[in-house]
N, C-alpha and C. Protein backbone atom coordinates (compact mmCIF):
# COMPACT_ATOMS: atom_id res chain seq x y z
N UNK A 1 6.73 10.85 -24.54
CA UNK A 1 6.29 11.29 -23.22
C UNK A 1 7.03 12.56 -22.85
N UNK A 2 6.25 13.27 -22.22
CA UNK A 2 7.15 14.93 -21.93
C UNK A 2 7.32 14.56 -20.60
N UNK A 3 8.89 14.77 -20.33
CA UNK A 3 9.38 14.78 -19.05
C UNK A 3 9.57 15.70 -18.00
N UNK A 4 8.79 16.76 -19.23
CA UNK A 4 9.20 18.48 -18.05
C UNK A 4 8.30 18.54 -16.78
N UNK A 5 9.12 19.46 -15.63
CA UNK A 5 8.07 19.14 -14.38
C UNK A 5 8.00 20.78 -14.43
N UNK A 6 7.15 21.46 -14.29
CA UNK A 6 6.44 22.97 -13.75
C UNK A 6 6.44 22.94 -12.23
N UNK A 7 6.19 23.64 -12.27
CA UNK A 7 5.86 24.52 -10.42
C UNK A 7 4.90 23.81 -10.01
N UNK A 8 3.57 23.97 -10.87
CA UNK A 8 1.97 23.54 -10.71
C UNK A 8 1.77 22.24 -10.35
N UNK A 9 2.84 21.59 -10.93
CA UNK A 9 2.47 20.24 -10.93
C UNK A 9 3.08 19.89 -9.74
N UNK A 10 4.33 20.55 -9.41
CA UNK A 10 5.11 19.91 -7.94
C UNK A 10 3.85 20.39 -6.59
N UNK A 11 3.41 21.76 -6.87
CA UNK A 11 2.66 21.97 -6.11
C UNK A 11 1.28 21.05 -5.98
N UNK A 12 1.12 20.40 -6.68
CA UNK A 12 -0.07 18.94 -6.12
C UNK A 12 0.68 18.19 -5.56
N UNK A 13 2.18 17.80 -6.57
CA UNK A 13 2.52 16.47 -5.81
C UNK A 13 2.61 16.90 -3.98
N UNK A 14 3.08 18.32 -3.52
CA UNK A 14 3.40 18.74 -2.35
C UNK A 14 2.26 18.22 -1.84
N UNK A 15 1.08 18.85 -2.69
CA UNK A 15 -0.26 18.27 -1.18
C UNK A 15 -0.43 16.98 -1.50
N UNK A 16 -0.27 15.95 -2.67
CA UNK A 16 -0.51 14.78 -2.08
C UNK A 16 0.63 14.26 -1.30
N UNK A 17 1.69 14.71 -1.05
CA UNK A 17 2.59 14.00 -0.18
C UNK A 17 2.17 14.54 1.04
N UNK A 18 1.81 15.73 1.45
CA UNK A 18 1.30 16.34 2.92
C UNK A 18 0.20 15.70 3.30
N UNK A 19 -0.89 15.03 2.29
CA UNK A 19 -2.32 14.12 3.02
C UNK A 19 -1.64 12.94 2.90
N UNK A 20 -0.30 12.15 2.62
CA UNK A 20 0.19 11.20 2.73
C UNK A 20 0.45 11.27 4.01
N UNK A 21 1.22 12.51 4.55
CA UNK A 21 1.82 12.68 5.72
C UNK A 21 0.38 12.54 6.76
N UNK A 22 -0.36 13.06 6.60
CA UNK A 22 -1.84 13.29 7.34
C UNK A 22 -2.27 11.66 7.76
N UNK A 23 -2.31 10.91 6.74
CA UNK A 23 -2.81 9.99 6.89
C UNK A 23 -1.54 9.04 8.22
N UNK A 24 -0.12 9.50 7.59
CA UNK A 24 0.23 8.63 8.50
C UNK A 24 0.41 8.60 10.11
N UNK A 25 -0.03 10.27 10.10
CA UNK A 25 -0.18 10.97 11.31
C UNK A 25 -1.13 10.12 12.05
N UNK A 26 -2.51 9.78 11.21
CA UNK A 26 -3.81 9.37 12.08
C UNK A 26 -3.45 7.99 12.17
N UNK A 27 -2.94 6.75 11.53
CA UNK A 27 -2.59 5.85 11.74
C UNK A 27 -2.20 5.54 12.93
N UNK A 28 -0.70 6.35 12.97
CA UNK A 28 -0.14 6.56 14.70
C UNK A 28 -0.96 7.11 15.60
N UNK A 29 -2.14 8.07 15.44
CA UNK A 29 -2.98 7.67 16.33
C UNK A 29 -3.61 6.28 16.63
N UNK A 30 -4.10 5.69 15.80
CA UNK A 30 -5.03 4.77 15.83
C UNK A 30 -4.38 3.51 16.40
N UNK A 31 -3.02 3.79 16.40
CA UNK A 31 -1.35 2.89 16.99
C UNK A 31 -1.87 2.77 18.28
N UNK A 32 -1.55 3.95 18.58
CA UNK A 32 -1.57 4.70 19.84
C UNK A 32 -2.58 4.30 21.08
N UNK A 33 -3.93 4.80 20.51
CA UNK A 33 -5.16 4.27 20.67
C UNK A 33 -5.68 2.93 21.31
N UNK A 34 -4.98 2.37 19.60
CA UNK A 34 -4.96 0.85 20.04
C UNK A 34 -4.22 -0.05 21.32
N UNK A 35 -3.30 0.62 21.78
CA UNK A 35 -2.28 -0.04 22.27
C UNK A 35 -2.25 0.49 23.86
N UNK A 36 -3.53 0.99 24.17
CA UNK A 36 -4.31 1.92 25.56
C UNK A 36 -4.81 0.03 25.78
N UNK A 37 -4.93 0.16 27.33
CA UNK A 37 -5.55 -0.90 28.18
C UNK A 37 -6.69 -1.35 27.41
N UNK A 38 -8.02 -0.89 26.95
CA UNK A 38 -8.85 -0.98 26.71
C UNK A 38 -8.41 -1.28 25.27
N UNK A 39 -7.60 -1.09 24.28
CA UNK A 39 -7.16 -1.09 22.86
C UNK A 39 -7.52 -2.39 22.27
N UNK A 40 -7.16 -2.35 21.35
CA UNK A 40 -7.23 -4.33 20.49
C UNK A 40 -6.03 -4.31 19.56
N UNK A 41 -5.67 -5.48 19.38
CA UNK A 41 -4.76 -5.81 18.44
C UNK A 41 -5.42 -5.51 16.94
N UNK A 42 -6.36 -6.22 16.56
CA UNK A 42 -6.90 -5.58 15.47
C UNK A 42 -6.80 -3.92 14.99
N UNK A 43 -6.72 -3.20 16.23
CA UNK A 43 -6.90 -2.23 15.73
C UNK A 43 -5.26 -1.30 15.69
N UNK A 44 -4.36 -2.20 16.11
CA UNK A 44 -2.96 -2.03 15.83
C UNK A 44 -2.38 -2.42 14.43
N UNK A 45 -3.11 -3.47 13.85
CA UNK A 45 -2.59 -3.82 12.55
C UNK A 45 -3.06 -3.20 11.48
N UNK A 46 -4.36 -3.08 11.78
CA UNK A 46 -5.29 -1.69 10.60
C UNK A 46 -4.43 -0.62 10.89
N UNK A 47 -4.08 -0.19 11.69
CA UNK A 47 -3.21 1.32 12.26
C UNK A 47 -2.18 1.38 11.12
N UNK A 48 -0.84 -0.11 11.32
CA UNK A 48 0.23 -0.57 10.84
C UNK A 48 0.19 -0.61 8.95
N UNK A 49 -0.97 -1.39 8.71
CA UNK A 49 -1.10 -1.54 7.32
C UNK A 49 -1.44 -0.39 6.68
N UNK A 50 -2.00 0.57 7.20
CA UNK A 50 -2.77 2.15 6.75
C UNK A 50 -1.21 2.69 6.75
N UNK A 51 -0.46 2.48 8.03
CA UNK A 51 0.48 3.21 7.71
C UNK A 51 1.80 3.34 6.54
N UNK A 52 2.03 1.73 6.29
CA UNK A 52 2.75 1.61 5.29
C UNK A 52 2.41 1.28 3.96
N UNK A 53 1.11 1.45 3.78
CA UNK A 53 0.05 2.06 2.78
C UNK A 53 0.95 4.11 2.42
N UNK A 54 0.81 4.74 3.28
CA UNK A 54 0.88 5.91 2.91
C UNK A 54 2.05 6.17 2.62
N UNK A 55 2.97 5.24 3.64
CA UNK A 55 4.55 5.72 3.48
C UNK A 55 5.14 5.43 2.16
N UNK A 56 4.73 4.03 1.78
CA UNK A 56 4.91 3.86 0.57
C UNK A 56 4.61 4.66 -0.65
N UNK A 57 3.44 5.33 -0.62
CA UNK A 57 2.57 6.16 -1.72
C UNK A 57 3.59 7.30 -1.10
N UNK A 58 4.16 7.97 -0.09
CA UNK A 58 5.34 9.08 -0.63
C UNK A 58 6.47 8.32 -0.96
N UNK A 59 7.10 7.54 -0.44
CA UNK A 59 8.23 6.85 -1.53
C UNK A 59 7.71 6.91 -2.68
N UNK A 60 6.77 6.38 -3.53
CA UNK A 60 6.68 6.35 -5.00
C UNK A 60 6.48 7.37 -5.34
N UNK A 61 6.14 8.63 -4.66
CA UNK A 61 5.94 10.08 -5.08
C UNK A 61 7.49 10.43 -5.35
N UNK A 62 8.42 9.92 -4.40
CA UNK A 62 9.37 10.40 -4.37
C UNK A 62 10.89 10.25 -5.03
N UNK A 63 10.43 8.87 -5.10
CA UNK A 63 11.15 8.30 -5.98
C UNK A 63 10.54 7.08 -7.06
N UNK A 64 9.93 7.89 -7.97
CA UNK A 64 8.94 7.42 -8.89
C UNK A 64 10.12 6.35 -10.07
N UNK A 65 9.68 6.04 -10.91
CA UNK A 65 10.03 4.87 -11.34
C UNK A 65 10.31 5.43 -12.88
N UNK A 66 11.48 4.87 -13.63
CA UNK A 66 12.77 6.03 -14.58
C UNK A 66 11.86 7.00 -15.39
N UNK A 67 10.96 6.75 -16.22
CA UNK A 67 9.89 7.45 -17.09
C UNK A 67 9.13 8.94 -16.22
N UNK A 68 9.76 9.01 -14.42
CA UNK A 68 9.23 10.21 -14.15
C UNK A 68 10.18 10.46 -13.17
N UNK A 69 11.51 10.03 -13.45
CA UNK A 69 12.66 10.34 -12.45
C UNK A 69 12.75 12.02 -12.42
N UNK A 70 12.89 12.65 -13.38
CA UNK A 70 12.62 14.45 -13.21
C UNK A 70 11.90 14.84 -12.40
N UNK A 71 10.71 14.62 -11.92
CA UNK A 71 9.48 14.61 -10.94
C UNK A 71 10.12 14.31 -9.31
N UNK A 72 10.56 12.90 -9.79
CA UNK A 72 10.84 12.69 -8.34
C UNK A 72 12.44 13.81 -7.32
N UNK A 73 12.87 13.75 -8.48
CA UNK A 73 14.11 14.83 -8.62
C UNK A 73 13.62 16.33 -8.07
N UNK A 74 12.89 16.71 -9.06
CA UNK A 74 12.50 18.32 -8.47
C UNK A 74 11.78 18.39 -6.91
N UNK A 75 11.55 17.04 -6.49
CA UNK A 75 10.52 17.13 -5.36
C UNK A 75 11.46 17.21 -4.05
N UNK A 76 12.43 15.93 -4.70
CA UNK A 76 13.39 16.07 -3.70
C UNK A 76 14.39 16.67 -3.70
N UNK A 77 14.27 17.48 -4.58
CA UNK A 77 15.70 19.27 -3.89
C UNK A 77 14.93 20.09 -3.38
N UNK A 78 13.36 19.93 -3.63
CA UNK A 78 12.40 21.23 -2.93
C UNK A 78 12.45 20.87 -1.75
N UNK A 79 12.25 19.78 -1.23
CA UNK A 79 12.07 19.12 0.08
C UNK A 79 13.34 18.70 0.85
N UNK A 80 14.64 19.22 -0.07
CA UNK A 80 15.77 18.72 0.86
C UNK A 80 15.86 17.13 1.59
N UNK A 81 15.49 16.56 0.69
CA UNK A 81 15.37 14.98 1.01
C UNK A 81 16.73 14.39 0.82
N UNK A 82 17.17 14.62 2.23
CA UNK A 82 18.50 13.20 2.17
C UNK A 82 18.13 12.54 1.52
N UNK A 83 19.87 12.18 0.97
CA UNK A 83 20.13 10.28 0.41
C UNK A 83 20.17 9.07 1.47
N UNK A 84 19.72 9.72 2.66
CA UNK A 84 19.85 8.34 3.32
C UNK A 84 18.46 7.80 4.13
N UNK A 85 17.42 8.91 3.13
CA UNK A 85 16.10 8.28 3.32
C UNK A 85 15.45 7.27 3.78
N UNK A 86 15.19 7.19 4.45
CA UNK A 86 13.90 5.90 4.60
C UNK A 86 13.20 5.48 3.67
N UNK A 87 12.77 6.69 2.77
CA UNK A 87 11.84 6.42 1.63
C UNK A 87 12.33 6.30 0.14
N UNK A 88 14.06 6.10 0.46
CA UNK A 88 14.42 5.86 -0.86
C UNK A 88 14.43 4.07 -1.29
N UNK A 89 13.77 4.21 -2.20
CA UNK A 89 13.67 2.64 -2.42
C UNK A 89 14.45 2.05 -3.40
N UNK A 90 15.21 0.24 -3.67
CA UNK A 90 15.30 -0.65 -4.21
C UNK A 90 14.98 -1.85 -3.56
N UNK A 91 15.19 -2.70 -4.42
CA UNK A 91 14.72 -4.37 -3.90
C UNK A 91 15.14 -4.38 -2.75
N UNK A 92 16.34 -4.18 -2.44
CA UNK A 92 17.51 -4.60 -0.97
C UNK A 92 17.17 -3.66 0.10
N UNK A 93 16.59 -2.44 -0.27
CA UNK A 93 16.63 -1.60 1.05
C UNK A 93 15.49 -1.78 2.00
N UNK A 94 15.84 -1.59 3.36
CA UNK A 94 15.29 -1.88 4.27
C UNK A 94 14.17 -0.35 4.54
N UNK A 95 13.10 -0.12 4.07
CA UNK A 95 12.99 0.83 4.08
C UNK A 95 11.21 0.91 3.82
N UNK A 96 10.19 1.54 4.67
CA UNK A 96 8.75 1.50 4.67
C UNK A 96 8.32 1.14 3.16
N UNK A 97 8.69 1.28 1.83
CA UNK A 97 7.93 1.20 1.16
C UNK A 97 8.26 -0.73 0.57
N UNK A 98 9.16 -0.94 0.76
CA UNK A 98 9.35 -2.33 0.95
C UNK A 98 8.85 -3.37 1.56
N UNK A 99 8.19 -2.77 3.28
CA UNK A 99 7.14 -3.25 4.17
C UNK A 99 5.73 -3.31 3.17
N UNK A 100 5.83 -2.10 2.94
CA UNK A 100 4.17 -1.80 1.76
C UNK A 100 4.39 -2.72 0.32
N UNK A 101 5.22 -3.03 -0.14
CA UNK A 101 5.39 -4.01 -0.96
C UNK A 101 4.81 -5.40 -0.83
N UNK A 102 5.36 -5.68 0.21
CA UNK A 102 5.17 -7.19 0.67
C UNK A 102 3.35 -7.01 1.39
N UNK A 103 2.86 -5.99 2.15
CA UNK A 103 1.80 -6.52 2.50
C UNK A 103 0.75 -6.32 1.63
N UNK A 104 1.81 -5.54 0.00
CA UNK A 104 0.51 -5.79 -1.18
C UNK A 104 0.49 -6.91 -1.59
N UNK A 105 1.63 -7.65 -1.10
CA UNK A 105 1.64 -8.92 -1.91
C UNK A 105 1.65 -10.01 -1.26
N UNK A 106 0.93 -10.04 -0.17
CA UNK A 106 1.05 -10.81 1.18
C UNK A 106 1.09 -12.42 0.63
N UNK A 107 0.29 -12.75 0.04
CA UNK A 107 -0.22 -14.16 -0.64
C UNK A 107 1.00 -15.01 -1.31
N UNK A 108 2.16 -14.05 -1.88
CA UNK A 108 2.92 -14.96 -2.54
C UNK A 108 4.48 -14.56 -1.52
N UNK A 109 4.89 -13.68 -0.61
CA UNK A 109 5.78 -13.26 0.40
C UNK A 109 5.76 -14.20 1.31
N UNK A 110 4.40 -14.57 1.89
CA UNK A 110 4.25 -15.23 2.47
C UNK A 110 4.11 -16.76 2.51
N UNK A 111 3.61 -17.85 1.55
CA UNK A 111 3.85 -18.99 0.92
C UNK A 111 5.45 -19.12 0.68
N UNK A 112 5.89 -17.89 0.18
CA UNK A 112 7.84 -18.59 0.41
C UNK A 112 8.24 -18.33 1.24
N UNK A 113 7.58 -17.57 2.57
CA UNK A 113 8.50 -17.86 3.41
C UNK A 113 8.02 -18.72 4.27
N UNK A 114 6.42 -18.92 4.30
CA UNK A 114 6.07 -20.60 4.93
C UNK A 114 7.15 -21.84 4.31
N UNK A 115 7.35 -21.93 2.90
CA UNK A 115 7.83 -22.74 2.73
C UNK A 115 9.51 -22.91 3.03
N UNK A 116 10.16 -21.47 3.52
CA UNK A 116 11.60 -21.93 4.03
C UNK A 116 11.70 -21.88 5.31
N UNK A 117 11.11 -21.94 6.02
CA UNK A 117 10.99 -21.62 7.28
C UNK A 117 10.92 -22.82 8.36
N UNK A 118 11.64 -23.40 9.31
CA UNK A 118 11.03 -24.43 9.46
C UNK A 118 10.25 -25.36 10.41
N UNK A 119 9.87 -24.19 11.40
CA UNK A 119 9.13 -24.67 12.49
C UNK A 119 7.18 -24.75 11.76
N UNK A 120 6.39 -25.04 12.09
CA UNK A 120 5.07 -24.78 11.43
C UNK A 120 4.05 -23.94 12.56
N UNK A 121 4.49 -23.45 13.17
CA UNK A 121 4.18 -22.90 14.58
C UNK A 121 4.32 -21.73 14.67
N UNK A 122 2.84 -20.65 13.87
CA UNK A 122 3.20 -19.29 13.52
C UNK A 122 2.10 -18.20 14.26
N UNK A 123 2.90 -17.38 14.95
CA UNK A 123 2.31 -16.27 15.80
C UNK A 123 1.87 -15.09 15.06
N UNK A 124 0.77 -14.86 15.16
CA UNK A 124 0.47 -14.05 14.15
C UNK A 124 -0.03 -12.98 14.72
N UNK A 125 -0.54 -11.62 14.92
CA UNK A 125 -1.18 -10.42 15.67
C UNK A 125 -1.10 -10.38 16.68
N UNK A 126 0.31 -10.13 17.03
CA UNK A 126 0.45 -9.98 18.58
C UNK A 126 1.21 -8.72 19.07
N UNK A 127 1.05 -8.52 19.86
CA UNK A 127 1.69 -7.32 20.26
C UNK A 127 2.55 -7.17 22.10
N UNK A 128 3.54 -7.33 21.84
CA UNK A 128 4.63 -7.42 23.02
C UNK A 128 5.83 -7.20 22.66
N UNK A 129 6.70 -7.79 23.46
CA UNK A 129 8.04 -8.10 23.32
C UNK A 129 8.35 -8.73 22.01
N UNK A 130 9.22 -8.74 21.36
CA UNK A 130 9.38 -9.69 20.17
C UNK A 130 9.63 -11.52 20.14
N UNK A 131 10.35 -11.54 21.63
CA UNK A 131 10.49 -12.72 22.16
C UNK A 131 9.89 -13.08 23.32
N UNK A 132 8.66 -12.67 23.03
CA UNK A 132 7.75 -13.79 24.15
C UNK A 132 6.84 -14.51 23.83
N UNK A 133 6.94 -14.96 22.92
CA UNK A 133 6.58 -16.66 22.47
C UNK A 133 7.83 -17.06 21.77
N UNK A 134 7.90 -18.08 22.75
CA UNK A 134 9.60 -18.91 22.01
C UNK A 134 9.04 -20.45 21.96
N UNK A 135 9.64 -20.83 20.45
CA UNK A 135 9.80 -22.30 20.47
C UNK A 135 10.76 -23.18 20.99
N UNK A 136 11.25 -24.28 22.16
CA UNK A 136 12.03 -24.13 22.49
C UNK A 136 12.90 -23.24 22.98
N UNK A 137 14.53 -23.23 22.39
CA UNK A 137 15.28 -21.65 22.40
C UNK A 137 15.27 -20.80 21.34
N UNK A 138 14.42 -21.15 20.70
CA UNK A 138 14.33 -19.90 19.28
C UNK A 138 12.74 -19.42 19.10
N UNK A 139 12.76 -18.20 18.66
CA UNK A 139 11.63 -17.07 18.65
C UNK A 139 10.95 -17.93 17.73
N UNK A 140 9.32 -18.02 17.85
CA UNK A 140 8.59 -18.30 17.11
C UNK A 140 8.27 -17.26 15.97
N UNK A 141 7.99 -18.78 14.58
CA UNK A 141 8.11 -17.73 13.94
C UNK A 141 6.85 -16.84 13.44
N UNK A 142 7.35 -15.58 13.30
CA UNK A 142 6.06 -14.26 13.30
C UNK A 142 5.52 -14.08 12.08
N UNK A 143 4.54 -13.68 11.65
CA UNK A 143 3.69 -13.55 10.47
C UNK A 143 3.59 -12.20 10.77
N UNK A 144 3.01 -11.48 11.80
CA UNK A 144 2.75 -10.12 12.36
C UNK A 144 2.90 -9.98 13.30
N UNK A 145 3.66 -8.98 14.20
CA UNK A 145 3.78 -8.65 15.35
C UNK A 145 4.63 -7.22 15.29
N UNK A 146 3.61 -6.62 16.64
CA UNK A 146 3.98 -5.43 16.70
C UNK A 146 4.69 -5.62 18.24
N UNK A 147 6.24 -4.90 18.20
CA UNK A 147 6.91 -4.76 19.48
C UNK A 147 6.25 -3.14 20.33
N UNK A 148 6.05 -3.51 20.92
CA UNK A 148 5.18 -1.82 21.53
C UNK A 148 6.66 -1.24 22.75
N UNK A 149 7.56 -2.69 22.60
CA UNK A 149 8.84 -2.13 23.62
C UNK A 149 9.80 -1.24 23.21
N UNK A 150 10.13 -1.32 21.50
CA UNK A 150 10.59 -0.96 20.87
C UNK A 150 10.33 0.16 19.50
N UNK A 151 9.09 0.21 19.14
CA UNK A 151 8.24 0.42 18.58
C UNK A 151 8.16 0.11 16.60
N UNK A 152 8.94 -1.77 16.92
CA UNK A 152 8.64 -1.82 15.55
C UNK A 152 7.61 -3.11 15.14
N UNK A 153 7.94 -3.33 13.88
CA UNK A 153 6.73 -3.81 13.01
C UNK A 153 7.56 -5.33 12.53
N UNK A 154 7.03 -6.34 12.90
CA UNK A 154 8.17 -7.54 12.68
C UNK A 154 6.75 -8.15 11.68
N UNK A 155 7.23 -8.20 10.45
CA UNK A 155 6.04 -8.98 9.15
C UNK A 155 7.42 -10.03 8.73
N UNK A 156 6.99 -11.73 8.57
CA UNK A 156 7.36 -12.69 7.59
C UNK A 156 8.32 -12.50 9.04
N UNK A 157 9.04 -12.54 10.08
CA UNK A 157 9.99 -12.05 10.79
C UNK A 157 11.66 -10.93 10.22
N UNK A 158 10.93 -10.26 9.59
CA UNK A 158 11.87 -8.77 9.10
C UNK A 158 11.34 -8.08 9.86
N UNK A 159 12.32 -7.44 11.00
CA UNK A 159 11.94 -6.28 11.59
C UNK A 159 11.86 -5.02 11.02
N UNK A 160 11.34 -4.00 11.43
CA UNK A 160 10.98 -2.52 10.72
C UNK A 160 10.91 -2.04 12.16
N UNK A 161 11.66 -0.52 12.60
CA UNK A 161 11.87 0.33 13.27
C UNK A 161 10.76 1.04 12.67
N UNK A 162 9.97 1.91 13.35
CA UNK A 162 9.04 2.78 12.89
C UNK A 162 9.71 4.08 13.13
N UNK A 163 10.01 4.73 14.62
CA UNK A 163 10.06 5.49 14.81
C UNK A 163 11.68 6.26 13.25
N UNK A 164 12.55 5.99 13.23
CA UNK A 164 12.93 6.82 11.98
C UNK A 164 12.29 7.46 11.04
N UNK A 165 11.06 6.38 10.11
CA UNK A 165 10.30 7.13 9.43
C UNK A 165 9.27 7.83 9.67
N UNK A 166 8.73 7.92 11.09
CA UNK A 166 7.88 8.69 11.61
C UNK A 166 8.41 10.13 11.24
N UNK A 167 9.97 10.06 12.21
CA UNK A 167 10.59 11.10 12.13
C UNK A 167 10.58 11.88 10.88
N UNK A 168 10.88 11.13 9.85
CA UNK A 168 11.23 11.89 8.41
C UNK A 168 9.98 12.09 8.06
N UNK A 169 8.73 11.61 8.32
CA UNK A 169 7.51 11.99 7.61
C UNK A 169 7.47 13.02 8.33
N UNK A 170 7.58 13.61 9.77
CA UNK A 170 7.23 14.87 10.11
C UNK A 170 8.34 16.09 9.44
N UNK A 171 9.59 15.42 9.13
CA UNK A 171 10.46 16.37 8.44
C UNK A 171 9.49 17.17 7.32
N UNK A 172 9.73 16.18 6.49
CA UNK A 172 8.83 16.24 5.27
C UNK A 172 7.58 16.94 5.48
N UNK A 173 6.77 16.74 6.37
CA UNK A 173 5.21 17.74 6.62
C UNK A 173 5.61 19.03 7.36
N UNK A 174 6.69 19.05 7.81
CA UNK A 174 6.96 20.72 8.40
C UNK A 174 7.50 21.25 7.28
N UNK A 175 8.32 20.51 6.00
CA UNK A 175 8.65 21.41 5.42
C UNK A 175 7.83 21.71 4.21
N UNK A 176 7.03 20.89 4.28
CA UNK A 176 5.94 21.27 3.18
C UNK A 176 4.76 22.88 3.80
N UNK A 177 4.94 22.73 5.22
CA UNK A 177 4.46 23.74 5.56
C UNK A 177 5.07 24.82 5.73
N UNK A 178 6.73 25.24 5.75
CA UNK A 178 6.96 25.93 5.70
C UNK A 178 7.42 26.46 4.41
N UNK A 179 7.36 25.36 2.98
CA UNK A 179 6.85 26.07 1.88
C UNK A 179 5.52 26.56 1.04
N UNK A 180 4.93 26.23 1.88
CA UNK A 180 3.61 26.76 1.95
C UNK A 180 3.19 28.07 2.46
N UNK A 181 4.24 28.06 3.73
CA UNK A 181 4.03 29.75 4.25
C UNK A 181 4.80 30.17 3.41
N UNK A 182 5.83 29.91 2.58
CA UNK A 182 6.10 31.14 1.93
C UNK A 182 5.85 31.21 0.67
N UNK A 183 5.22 30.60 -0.01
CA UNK A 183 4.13 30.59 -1.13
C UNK A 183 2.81 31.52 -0.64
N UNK A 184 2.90 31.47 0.35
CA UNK A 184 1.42 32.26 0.50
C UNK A 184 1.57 33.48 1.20
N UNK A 185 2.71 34.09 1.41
CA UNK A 185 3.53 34.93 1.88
C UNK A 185 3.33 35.60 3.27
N UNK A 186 3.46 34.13 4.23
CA UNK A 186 3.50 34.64 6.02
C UNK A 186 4.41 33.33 5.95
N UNK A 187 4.95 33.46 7.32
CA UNK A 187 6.18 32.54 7.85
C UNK A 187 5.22 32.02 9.41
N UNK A 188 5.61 31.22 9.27
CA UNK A 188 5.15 30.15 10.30
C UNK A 188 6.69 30.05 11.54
N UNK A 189 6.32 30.66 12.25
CA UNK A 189 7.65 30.31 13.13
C UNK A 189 6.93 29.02 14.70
């Protein structure tokens, strides 16, 4: 396998990580949207799952898997991608593409954690406070729920902060645009 990375080739991965960024842009609309008086929950979780759909697909852009570690390497010194990423992934890290893990794999994430869990009394697509459905004195337990107080994403009950990786995806799409303006030789101020 040839491990060398060219210019040409970083320059796709750039635009598929920028329509990664695009997509997660419209998601947070569709967040957004959803979460207006008139909104639906349905249309908060399509929002949610689209989103860590994309975030994930730039984590694996970014930190691709050992057979294309050079790739993921050249992308992230072009892009000045901290080590303390959101989108740097292993098993343990708390981090969007880990969310996108589990809701590819919802069927078997979920059966173990039905089975350690031990109330049978599960709230599923809701959107509030994190603790306003309580069993007794303890939070019922969540399958899906979006906190709109806070603005995170509680799946299997693991919370996820959104707004950080929002943040870094817009890092990441301004600076793809401002290597873009100078690939194409005007500056974007």
């Amino acid at each position: 396998m040839n491990n060398s990375v060219d210019e040409r080739m970083i320059e796709y991965f750039l635009r598929e990580i920028k329509r990664q960024c695009e997509y997660v842009f419209a998601s947070v609309n569709i967040l957004n949207d959803s979460l207006e008086p008139n909104g639906n929950a349905q249309g908060v979780f399509y929002a949610l799952q689209n989103m860590f759909t994309s975030l994930g697909n730039i984590s694996k852009i970014l930190y691709p898997t050992v057979n294309y570690r050079a790739r993921g390497n050249a992308l992230r010194d072009k892009l000045e991608i901290r080590e303390d990423t959101q989108f740097f992934y292993n098993a343990n890290s708390e981090v969007a593409r880990k969310y996108r893990n589990i809701l590819e794999h919802y069927d078997e994430y979920f059966e173990d954690w039905y089975r350690d869990e031990e109330n049978n009394i599960i709230c599923e697509c809701n959107v509030g406070p994190r603790n306003m459905i309580m069993i007794g004195d303890k939070p019922a337990k969540t399958l899906r729920h979006y906190d709109n107080t806070n603005h995170s994403f509680i799946f299997l009950n693991d919370e996820y902060s959104l707004l950080p990786v929002i943040r870094e995806t817009e890092e990441i799409y301004n600076k793809i645009l401002e290597i873009e303006g100078e690939r194409f030789g005007y500056r974007q101020e």
